[in-house]
C-alpha atoms as a PDB file:
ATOM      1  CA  UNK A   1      14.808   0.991   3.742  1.00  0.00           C
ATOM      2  CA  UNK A   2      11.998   2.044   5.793  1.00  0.00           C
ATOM      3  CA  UNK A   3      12.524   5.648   5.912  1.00  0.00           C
ATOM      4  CA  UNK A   4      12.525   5.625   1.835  1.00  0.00           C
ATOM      5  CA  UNK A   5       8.403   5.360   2.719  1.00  0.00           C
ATOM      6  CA  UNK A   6       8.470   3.209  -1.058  1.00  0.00           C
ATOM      7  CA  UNK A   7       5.612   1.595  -1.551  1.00  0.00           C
ATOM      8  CA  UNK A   8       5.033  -1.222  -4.378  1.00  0.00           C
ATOM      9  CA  UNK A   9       2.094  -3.440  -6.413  1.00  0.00           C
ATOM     10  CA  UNK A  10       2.927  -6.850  -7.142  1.00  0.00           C
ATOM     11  CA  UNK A  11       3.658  -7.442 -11.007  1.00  0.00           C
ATOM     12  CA  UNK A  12       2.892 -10.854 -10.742  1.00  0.00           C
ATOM     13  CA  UNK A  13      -0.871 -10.394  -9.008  1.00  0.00           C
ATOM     14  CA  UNK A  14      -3.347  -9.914 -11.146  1.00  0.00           C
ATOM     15  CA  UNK A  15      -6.211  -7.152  -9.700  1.00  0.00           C
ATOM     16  CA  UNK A  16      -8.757  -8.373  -7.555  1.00  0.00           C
ATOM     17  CA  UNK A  17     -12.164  -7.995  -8.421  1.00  0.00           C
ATOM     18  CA  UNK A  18     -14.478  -6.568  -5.996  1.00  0.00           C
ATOM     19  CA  UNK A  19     -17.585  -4.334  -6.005  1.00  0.00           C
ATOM     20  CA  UNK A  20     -17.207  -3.766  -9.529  1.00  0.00           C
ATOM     21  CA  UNK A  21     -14.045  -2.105  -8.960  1.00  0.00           C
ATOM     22  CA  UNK A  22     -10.383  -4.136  -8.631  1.00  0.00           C
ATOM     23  CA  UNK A  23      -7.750  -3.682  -6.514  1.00  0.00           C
ATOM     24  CA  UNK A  24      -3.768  -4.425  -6.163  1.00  0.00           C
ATOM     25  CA  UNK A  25      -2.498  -5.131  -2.657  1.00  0.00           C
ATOM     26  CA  UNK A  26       0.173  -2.051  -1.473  1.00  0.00           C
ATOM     27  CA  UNK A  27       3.068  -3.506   0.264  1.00  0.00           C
ATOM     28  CA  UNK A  28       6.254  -1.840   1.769  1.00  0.00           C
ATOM     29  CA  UNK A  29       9.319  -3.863   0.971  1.00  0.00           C
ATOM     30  CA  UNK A  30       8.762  -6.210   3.817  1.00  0.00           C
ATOM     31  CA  UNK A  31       5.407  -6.724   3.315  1.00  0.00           C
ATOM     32  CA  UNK A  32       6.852  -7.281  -0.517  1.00  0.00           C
ATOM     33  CA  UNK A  33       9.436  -9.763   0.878  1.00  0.00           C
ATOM     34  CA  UNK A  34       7.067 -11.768   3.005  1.00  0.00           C
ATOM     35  CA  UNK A  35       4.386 -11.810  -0.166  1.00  0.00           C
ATOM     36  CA  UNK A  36       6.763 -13.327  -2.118  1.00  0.00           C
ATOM     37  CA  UNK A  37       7.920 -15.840  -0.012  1.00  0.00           C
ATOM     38  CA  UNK A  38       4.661 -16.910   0.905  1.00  0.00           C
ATOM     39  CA  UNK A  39       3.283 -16.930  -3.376  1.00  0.00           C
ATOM     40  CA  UNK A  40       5.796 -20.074  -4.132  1.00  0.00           C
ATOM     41  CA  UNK A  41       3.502 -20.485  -7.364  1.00  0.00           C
ATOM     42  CA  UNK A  42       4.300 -20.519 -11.083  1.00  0.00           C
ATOM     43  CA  UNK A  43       3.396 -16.811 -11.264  1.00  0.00           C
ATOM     44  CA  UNK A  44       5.719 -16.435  -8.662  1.00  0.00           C
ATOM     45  CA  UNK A  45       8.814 -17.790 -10.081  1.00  0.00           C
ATOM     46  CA  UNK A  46      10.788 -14.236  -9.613  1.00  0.00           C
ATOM     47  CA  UNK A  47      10.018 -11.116  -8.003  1.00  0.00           C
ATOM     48  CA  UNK A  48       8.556  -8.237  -9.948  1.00  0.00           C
ATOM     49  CA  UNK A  49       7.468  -5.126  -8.167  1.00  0.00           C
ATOM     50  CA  UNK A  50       6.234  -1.742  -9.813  1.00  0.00           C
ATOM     51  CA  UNK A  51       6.523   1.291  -7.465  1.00  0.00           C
ATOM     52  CA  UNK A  52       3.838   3.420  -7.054  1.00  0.00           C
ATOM     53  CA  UNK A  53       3.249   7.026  -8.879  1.00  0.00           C
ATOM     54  CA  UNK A  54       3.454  10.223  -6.762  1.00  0.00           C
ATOM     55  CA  UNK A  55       0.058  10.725  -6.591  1.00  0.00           C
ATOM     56  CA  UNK A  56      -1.365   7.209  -5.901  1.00  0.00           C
ATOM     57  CA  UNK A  57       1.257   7.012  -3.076  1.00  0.00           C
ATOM     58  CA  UNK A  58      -0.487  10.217  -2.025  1.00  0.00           C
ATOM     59  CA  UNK A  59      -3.013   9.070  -1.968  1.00  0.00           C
ATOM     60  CA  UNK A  60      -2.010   5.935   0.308  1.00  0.00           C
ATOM     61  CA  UNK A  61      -0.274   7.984   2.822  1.00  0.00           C
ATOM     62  CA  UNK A  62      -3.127  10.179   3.371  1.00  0.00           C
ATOM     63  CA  UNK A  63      -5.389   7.202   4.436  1.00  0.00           C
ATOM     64  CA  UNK A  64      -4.920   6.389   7.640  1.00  0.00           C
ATOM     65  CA  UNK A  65      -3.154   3.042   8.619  1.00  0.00           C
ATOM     66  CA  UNK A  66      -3.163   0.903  11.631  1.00  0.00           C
ATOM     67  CA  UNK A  67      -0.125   1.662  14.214  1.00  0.00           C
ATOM     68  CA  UNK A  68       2.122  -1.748  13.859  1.00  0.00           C
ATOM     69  CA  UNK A  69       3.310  -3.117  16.222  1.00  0.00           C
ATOM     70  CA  UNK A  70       0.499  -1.720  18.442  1.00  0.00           C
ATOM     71  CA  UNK A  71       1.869   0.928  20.792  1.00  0.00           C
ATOM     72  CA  UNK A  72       0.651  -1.209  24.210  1.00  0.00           C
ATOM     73  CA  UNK A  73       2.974  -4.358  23.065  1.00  0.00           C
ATOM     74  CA  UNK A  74       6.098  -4.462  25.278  1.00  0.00           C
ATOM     75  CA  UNK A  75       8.194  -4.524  22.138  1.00  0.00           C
ATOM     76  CA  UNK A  76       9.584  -1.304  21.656  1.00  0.00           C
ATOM     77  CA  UNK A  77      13.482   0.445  22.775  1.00  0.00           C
ATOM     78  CA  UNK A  78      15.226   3.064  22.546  1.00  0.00           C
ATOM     79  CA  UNK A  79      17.780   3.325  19.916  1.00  0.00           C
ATOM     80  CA  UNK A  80      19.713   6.113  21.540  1.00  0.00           C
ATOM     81  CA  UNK A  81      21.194   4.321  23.950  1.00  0.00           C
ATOM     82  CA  UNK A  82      20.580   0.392  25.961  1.00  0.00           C
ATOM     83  CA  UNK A  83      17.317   1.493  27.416  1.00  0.00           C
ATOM     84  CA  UNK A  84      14.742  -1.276  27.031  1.00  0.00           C
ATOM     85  CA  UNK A  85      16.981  -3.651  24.825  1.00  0.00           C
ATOM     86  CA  UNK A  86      17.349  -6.553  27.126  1.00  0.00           C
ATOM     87  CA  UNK A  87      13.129  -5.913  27.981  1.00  0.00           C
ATOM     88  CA  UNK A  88      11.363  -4.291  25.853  1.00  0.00           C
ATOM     89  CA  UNK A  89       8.772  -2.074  27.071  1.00  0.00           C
ATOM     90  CA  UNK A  90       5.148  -0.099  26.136  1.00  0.00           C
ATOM     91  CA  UNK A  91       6.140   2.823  23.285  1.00  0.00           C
ATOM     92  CA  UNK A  92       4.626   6.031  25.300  1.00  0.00           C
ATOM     93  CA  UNK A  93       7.636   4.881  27.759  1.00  0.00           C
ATOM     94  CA  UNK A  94      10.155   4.923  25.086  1.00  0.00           C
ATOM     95  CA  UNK A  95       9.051   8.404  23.934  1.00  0.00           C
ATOM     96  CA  UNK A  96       8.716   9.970  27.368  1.00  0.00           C
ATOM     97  CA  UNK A  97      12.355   8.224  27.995  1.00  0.00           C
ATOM     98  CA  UNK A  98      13.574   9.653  24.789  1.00  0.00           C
ATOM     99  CA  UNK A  99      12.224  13.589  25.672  1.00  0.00           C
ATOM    100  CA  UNK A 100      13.483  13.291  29.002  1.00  0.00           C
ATOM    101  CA  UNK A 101      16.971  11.333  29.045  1.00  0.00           C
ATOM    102  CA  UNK A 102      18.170  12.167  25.249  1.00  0.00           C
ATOM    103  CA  UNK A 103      15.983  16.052  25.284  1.00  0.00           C
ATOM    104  CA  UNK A 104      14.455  14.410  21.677  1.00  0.00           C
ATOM    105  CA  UNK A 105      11.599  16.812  21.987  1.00  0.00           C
ATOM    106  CA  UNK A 106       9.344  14.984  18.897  1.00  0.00           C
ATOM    107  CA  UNK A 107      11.116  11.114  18.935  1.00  0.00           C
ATOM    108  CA  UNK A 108      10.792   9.377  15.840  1.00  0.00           C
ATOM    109  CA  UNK A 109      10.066   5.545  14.726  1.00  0.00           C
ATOM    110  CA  UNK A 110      13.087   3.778  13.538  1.00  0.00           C
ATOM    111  CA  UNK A 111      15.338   7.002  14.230  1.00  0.00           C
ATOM    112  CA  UNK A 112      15.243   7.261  17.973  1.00  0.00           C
ATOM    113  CA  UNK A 113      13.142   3.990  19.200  1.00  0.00           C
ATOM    114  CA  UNK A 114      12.358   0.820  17.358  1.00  0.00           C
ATOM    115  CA  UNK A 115      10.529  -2.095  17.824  1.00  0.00           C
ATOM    116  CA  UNK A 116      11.882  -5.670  18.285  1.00  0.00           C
ATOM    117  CA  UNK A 117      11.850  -7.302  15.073  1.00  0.00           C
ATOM    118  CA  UNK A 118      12.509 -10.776  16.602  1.00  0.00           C
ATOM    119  CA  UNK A 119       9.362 -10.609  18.608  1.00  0.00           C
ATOM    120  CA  UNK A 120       7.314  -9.568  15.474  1.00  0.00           C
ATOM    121  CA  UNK A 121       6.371 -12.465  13.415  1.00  0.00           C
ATOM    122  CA  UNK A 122       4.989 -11.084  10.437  1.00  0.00           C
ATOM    123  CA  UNK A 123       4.722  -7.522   8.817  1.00  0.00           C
ATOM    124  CA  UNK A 124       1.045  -5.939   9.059  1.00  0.00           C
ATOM    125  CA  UNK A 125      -1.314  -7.124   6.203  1.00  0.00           C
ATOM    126  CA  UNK A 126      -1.449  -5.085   2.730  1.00  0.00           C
ATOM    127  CA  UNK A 127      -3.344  -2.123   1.815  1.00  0.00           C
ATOM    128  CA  UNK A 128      -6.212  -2.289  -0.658  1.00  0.00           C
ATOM    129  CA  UNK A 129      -5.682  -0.154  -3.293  1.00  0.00           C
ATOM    130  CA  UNK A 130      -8.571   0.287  -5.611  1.00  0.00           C
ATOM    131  CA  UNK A 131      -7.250   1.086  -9.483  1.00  0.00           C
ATOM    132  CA  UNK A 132     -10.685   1.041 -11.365  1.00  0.00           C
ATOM    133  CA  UNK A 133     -13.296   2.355  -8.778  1.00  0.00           C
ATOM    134  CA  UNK A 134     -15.751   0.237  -6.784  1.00  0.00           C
ATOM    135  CA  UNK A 135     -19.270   0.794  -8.458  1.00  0.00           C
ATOM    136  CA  UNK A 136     -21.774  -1.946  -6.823  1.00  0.00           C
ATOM    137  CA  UNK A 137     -21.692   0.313  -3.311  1.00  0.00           C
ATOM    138  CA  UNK A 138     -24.370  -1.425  -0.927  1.00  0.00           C
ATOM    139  CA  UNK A 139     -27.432   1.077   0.089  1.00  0.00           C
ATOM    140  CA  UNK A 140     -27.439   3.073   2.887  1.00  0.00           C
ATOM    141  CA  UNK A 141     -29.202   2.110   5.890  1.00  0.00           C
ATOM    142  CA  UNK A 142     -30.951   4.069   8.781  1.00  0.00           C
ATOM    143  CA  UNK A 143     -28.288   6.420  10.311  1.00  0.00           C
ATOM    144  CA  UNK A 144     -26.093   5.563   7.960  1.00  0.00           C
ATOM    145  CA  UNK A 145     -24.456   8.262   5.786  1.00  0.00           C
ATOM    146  CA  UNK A 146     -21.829   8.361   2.481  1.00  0.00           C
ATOM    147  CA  UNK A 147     -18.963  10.933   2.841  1.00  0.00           C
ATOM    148  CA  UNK A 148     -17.828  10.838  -0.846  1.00  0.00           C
ATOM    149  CA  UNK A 149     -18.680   8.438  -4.046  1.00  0.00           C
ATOM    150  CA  UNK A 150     -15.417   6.568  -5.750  1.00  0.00           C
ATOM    151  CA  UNK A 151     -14.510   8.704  -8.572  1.00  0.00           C
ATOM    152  CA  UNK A 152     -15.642   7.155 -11.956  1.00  0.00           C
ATOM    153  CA  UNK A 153     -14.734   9.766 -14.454  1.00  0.00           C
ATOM    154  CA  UNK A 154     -13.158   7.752 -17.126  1.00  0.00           C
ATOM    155  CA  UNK A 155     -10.761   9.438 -19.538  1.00  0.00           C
ATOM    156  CA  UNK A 156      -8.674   6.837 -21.123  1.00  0.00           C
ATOM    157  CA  UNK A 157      -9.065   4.318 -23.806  1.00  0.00           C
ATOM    158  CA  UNK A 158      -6.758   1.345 -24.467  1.00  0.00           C
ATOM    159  CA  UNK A 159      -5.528   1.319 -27.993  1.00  0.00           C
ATOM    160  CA  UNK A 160      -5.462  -2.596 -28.068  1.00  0.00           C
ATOM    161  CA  UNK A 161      -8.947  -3.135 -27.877  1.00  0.00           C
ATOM    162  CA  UNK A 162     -10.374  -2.127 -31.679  1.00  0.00           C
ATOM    163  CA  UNK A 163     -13.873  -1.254 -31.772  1.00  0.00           C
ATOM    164  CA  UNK A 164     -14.879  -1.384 -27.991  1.00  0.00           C
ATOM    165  CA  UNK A 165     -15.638   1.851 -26.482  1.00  0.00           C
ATOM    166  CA  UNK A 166     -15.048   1.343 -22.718  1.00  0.00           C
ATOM    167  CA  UNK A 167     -13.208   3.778 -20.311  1.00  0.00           C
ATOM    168  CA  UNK A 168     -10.649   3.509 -17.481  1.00  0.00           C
ATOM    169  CA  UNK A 169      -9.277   6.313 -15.132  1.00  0.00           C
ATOM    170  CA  UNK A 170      -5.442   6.332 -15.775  1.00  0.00           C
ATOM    171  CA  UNK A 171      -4.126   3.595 -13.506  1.00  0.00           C
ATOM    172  CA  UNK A 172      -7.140   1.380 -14.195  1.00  0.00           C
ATOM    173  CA  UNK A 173      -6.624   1.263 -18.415  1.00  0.00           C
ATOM    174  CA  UNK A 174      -2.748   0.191 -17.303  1.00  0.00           C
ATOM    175  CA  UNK A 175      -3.485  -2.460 -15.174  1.00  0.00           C
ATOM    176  CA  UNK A 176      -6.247  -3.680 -17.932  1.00  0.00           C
ATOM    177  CA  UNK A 177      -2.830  -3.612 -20.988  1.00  0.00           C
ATOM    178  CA  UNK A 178      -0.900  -5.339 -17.842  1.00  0.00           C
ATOM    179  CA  UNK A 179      -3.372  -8.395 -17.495  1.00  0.00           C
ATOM    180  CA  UNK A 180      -5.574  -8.690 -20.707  1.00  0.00           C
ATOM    181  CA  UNK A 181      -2.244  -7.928 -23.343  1.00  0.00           C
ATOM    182  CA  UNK A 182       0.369  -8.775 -21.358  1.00  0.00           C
ATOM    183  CA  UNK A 183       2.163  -5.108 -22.103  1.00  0.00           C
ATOM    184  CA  UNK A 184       4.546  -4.965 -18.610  1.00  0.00           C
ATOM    185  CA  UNK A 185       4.725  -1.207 -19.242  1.00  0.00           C
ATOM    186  CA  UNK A 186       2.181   0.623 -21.276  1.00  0.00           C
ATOM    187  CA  UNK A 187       2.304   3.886 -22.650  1.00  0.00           C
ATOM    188  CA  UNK A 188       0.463   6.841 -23.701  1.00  0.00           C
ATOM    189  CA  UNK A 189       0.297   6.862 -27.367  1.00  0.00           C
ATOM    190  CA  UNK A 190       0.717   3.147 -28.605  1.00  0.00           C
ATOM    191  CA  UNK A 191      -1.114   1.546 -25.806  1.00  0.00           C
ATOM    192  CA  UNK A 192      -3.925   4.371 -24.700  1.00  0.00           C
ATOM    193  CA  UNK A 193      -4.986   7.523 -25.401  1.00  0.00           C
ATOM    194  CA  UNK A 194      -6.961  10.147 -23.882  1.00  0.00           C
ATOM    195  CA  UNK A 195     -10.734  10.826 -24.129  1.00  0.00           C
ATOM    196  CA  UNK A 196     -11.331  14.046 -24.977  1.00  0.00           C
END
């Protein structure tokens, strides 16, 4: 399951607001498992998950994420033979013991090593992912500088809401036909259109 790098939204969480923008926690599927568990709530009653697009998981891959567990835990072992199973050591020794014992010359998570899962109590925390751009950004301060704005070109109306002129960006005029008309799946056509 891991190496299928999937990557999901919860169908049952609304977005979050926040900056002006909202966002939908990311989760891999055990991230997904342990949100559901933890959500016993009535919008919770079953599991829905919506995978994301090619391009927004793109876009989450390209972000840099935190290394979990942490490379200096004395959790990980090789999975090439019983090196480190019975005590688990740092990861740097698992990949210098993989190179030198099994000639792996670039050892791989989850292929060659792994971590102990029994150790591990819980699955790193979700990734923010913002689906209609933040817009109230904070000023910069003294030495302080801005790399890139949040894209807010807006191309896309919803089709549902007669007379209003507001825009999304593609993912953002979903999510709105998700939460504020309860369409599970909208569509190009009967549920938005394009701005031209």
């Amino acid at each position: 399951m891991d190496d299928l790098q999937c990557r999901f939204f919860c169908s049952n969480c609304p977005p979050t607001p926040e900056n002006g923008g909202s966002y939908q926690f990311v989760m891999n599927w055990r991230q997904g498992v342990f949100h559901y568990v933890e959500k016993q709530d009535q919008s919770h009653t079953e599991p829905r998950w919506e995978s994301l697009s090619a391009a927004q998981l793109q876009v989450i891959q390209s972000s840099r994420t935190p290394e979990y567990p942490g490379g200096a835990r004395h959790v990980w072992y090789c999975n090439k033979c019983e090196a480190y199973r019975s005590k688990p050591t740092k990861m740097a020794t698992v990949i210098t013991h993989c190179r030198n014992s099994h000639g792996v010359p670039t050892p791989a998570v989850g292929i060659d090593f792994s971590y102990d899962q029994g150790v591990i109590k819980k699955s790193p925390p979700p990734t923010k992912f913002f689906i209609t751009p933040q817009t109230d950004i904070k000023p910069l301060t003294v030495r302080e500088t801005r790399k890139s704005k949040p894209s807010t070109t807006s191309t896309y109306r919803c089709q549902h809401c007669n007379g209003l002129h507001r825009t999304f960006i593609l993912e953002g005029v979903k999510e709105h036909i998700k939460v504020k008309h309860k369409i599970n799946s909208p569509s190009e056509g009967p549920d938005f259109c394009q701005v031209k």
